[in-house]
Protein backbone atom coordinates (compact mmCIF):
# COMPACT_ATOMS: atom_id res chain seq x y z
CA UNK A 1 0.00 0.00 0.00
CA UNK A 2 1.55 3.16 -1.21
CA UNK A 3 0.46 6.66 0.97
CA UNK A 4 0.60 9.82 -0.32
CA UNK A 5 0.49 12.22 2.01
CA UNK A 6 -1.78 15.99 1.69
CA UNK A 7 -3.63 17.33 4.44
CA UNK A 8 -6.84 16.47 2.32
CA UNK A 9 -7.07 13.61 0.19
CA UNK A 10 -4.77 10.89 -0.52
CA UNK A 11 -5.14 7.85 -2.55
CA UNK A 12 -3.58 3.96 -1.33
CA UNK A 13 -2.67 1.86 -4.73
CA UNK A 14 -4.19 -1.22 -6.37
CA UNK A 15 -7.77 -1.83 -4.91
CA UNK A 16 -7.61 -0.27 -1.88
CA UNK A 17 -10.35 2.43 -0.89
CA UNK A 18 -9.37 6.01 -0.49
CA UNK A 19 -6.84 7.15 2.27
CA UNK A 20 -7.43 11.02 3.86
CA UNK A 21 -4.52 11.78 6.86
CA UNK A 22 -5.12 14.89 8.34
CA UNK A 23 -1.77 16.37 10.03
CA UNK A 24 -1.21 19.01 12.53
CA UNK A 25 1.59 16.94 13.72
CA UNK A 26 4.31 19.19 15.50
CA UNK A 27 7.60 18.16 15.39
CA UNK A 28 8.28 15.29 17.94
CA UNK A 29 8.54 11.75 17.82
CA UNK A 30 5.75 11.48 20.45
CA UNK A 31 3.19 13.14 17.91
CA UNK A 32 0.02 10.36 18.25
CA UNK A 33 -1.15 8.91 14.80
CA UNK A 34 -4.68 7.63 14.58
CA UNK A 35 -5.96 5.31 12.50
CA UNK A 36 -9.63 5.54 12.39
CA UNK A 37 -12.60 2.56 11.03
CA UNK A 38 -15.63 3.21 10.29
CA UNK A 39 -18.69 1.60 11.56
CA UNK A 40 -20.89 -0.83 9.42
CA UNK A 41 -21.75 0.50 6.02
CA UNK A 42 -20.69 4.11 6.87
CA UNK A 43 -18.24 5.85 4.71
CA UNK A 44 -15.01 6.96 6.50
CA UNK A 45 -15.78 10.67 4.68
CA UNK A 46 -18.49 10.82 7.13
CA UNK A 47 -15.85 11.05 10.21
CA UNK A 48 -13.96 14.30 8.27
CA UNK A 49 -15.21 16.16 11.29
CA UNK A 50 -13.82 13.94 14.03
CA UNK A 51 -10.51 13.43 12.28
CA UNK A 52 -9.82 17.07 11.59
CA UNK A 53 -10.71 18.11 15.30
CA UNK A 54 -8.54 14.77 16.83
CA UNK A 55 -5.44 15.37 14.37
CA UNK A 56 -5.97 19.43 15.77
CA UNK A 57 -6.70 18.86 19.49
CA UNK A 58 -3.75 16.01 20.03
CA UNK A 59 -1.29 17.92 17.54
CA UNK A 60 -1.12 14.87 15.79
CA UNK A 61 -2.21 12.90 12.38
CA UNK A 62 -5.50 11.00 12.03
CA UNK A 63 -6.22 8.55 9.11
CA UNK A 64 -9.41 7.70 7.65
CA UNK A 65 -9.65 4.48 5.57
CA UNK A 66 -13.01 3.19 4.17
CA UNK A 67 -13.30 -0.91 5.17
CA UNK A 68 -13.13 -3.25 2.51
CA UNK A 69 -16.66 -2.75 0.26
CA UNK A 70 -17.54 0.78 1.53
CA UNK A 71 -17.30 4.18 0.67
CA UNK A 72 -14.87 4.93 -1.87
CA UNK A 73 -13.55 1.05 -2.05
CA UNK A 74 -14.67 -0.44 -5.35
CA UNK A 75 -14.47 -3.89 -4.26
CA UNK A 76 -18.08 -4.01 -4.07
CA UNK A 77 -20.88 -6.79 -2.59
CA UNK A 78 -23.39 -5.74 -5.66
CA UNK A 79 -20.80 -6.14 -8.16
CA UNK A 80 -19.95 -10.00 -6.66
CA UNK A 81 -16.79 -9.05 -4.11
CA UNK A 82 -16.80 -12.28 -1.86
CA UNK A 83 -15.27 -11.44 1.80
CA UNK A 84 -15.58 -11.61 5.37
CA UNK A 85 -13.42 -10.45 8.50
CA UNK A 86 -10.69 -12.48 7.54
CA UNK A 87 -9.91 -10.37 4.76
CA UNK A 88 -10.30 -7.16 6.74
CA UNK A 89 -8.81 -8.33 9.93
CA UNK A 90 -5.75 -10.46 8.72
CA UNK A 91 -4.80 -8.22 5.50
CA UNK A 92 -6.38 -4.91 5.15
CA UNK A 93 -5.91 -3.63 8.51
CA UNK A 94 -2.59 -4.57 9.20
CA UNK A 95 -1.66 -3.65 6.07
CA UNK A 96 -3.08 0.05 6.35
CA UNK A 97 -1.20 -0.10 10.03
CA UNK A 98 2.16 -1.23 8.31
CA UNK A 99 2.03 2.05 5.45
CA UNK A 100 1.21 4.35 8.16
CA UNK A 101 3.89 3.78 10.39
CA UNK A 102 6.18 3.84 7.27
CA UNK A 103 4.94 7.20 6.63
CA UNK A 104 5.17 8.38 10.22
CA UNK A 105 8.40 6.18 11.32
CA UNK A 106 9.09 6.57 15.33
CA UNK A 107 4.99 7.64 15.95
CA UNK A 108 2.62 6.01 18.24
CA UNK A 109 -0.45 4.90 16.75
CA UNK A 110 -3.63 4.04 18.01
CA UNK A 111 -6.65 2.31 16.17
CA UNK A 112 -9.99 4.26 16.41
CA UNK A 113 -12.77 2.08 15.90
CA UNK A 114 -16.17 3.33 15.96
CA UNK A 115 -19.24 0.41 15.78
CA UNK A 116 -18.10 -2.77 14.15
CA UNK A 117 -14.75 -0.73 13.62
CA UNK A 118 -14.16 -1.16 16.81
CA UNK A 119 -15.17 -4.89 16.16
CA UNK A 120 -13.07 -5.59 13.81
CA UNK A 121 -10.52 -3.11 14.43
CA UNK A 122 -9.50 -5.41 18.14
CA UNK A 123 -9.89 -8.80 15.97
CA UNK A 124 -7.05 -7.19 13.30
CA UNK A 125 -5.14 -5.94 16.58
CA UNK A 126 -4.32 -9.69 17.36
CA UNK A 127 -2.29 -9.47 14.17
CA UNK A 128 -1.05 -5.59 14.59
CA UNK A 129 -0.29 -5.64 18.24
CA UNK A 130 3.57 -4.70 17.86
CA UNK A 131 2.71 -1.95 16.00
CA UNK A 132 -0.25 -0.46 18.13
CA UNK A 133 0.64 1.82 21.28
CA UNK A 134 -3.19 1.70 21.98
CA UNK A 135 -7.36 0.80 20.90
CA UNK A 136 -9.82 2.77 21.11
CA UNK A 137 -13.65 1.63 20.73
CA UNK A 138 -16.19 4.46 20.49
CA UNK A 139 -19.68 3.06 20.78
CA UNK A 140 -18.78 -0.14 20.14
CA UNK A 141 -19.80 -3.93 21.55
CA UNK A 142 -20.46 -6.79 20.32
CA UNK A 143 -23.28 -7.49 18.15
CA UNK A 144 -24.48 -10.61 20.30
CA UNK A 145 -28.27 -10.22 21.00
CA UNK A 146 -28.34 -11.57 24.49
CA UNK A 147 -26.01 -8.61 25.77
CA UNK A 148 -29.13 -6.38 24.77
CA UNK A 149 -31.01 -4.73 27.80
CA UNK A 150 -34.19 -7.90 28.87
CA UNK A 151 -37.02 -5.46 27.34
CA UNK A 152 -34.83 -5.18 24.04
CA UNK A 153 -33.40 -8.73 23.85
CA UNK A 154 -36.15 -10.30 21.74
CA UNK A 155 -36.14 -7.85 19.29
CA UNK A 156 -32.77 -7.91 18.80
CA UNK A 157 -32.74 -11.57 18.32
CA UNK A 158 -35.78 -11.30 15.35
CA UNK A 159 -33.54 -9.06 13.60
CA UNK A 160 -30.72 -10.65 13.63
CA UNK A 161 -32.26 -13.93 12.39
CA UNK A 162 -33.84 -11.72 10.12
CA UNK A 163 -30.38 -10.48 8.83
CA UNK A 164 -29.12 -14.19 8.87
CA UNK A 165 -32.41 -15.27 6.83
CA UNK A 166 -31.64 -12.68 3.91
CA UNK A 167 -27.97 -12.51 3.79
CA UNK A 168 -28.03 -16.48 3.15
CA UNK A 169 -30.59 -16.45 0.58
CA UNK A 170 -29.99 -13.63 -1.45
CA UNK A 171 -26.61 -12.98 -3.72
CA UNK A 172 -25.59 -10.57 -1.73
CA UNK A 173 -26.87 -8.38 1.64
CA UNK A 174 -28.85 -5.50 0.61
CA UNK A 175 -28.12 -3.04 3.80
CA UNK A 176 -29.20 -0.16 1.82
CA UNK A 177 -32.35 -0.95 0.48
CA UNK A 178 -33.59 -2.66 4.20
CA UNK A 179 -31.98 0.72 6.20
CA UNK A 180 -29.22 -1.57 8.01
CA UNK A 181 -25.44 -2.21 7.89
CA UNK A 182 -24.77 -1.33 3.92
CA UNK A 183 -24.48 -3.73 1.19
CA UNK A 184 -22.69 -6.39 2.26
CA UNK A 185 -21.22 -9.75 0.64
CA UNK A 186 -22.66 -13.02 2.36
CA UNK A 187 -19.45 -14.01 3.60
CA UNK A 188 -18.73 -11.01 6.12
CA UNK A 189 -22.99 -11.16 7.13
CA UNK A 190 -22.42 -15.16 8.21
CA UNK A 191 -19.14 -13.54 10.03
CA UNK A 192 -21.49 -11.04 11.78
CA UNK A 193 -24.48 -13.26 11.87
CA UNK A 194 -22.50 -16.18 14.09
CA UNK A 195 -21.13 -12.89 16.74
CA UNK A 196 -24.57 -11.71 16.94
CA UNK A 197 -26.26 -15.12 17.61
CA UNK A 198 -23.20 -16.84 19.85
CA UNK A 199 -21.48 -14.07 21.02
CA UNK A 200 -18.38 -15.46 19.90
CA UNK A 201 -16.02 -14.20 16.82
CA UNK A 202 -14.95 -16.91 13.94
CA UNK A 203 -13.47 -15.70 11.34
CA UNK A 204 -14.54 -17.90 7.88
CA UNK A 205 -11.42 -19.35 6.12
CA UNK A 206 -8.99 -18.85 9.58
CA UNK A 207 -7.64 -20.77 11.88
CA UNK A 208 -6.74 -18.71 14.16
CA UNK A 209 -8.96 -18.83 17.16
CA UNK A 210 -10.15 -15.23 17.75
CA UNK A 211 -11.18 -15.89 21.32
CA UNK A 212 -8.08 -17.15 22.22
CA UNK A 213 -5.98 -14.77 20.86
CA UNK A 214 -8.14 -11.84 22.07
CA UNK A 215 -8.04 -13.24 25.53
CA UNK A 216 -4.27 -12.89 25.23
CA UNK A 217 -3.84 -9.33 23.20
CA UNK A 218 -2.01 -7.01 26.12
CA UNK A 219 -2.64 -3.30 24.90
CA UNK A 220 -3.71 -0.14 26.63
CA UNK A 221 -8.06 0.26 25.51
CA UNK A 222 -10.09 3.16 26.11
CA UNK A 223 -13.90 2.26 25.73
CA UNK A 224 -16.16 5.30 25.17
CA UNK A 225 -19.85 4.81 25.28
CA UNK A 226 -23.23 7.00 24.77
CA UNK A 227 -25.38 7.18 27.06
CA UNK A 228 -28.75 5.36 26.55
CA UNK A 229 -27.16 4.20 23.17
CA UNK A 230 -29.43 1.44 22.00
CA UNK A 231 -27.12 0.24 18.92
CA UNK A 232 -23.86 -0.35 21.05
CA UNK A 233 -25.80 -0.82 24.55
CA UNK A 234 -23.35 -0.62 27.87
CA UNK A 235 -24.14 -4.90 28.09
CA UNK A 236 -22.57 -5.19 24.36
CA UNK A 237 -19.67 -2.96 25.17
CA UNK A 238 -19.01 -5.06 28.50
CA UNK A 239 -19.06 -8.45 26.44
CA UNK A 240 -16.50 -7.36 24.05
CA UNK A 241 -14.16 -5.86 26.97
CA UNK A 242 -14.06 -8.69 28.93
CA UNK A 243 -12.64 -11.00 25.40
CA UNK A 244 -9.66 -8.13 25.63
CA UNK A 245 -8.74 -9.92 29.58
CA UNK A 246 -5.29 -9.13 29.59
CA UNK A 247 -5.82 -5.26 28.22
CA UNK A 248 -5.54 -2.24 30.61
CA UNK A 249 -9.07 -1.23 30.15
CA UNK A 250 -10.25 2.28 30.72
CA UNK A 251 -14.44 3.14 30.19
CA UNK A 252 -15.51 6.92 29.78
CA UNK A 253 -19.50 7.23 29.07
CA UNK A 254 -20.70 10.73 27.32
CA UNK A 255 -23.75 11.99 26.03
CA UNK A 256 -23.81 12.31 22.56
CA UNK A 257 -25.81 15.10 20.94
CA UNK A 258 -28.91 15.21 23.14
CA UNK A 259 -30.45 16.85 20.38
CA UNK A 260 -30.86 13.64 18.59
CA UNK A 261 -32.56 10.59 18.96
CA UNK A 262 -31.14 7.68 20.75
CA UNK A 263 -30.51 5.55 17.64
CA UNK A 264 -29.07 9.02 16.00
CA UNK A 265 -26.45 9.44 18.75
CA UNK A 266 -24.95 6.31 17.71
CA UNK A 267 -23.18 8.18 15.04
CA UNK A 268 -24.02 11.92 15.62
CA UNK A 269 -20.77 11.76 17.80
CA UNK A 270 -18.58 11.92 14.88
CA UNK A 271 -20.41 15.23 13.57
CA UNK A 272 -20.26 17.23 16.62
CA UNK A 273 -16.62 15.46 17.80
CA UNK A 274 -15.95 17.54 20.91
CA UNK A 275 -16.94 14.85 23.84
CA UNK A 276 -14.96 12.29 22.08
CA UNK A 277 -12.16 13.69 21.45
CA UNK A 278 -12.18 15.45 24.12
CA UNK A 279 -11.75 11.97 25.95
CA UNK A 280 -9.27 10.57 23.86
CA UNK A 281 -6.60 13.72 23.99
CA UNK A 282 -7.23 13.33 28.06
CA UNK A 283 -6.51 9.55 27.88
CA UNK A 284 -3.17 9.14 25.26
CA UNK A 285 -2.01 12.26 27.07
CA UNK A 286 -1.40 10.28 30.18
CA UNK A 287 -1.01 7.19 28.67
CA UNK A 288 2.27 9.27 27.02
CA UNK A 289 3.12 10.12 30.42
CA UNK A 290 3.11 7.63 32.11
CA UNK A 291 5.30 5.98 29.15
CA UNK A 292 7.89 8.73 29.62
CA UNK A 293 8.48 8.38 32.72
CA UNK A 294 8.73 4.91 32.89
CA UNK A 295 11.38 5.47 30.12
CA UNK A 296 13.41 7.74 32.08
CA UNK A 297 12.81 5.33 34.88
CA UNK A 298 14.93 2.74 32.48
CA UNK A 299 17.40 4.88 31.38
């Protein structure tokens, strides 16, 4: 993956979807990069706000990257691209993670992931780890219907058969058309379909278990929830914590905009960035810190 970088728009080679860094890096070596993932069938254009106020508030870089099959990314469910989290986790990730610190040599970087970016974004840190200093999961949990709230938990387990149902009988998922997730290839729906229904990731085509090797990742997290948000609910965000056991876990919880709906808030956040980053700053600020010193400690 090749990286140009502008402070606007940048393009990554062969099939890869569009690269944007934003940079208001000063000149240090501690200047944070972050690599940010979109949520489920959201462009990463959509988080232009966030990244430009992060890259600004931590005098850093942020990088947005469309997942495989959204956005700008012309590998495409409708057009017959066959994938799942394998492809995303094991290649496209790491791979993004692997240009960016060649383009920022020496610079901490964290992985942002918002939704099922923050999903996927700890499955591809099993394979990253050595080149992460930290994750961070904004409104993000598993997708398992039994961590819903009791009065929610049988809805969410009629839609996600309901998802199941029409991602294995029709060519591809049509997120668009039924206001959920994107279009999506069958592949990465059964990936999502056997989270949401076990609670467990599995990874089609690995075999690598995910569970395992999550239980085992060691990396500093910071786990930022909305309040009252009913698509990442705090029960969701627990479950997928507690698969990152040997991670130094810190949870923040913030509003959102309260002008919006519940459901809205789930990605309003990214809009109207202040809360989030204003969490994230606070938290890789000490987490810096407390590197440094232990660094002088050493020497």
């Amino acid at each position: 993956m090749t990286i140009f970088d502008t402070n606007r728009t940048l393009f990554a080679d062969d099939d890869q979807a569009t690269v944007v860094i934003f940079n208001h890096s000063r000149p240090h070596a501690h200047a944070p990069v972050f690599v940010c993932l979109p949520a489920m069938g959201v462009a990463a254009s959509f988080y232009t706000p966030f990244a430009e106020a992060l890259a600004q508030a931590a005098a850093g870089a942020a990088v947005l990257a469309d997942l495989r099959g959204q956005g700008d990314s012309p590998v495409l469910a409708r057009r017959g691209a066959r994938f799942g989290y394998q492809e995303i986790v094991a290649q496209d990730i790491p791979s993004l993670i692997a240009a960016i610190a060649a383009q920022f040599p020496g610079r901490p970087i964290y992985l942002v992931g918002h939704s099922l970016g923050g999903q996927l974004g700890s499955l591809a840190a099993v394979h990253a780890a050595p080149g992460l200093a930290g994750l961070i999961l904004v409104a993000s949990g598993t997708a398992h219907y039994r961590a819903w709230p009791k009065a929610l938990r049988w809805r969410a387990g009629i839609a996600v058969h309901a998802v199941r149902v029409v991602a294995a009988l029709l060519p591809w998922y049509p997120g668009r058309l039924l206001g959920f997730g994107g279009d999506q290839p069958r592949r990465l729906m059964a990936d999502w379909s056997y989270n949401a229904s076990t609670g467990r990731y599995r990874c089609a085509g690995s075999r690598i278990d995910y569970e395992e090797a999550l239980d085992d990742l060691v990396l500093p997290v910071l786990s930022i929830e909305i309040r009252a948000d009913p698509v990442a609910p705090t029960g969701a965000t627990t479950e997928l914590l507690a698969k990152l056991a040997s991670c130094a876990i810190e949870r923040r919880q913030i509003d959102g905009v309260t002008a919006d709906a519940p459901w809205r808030r789930h990605f309003s956040w990214a809009r109207s960035p202040d809360e989030v980053v204003a969490e994230i700053t606070a938290w890789v600020g000490f987490h810096r810190a407390n590197v440094e010193c232990l660094e002088q400690a050493v020497a």
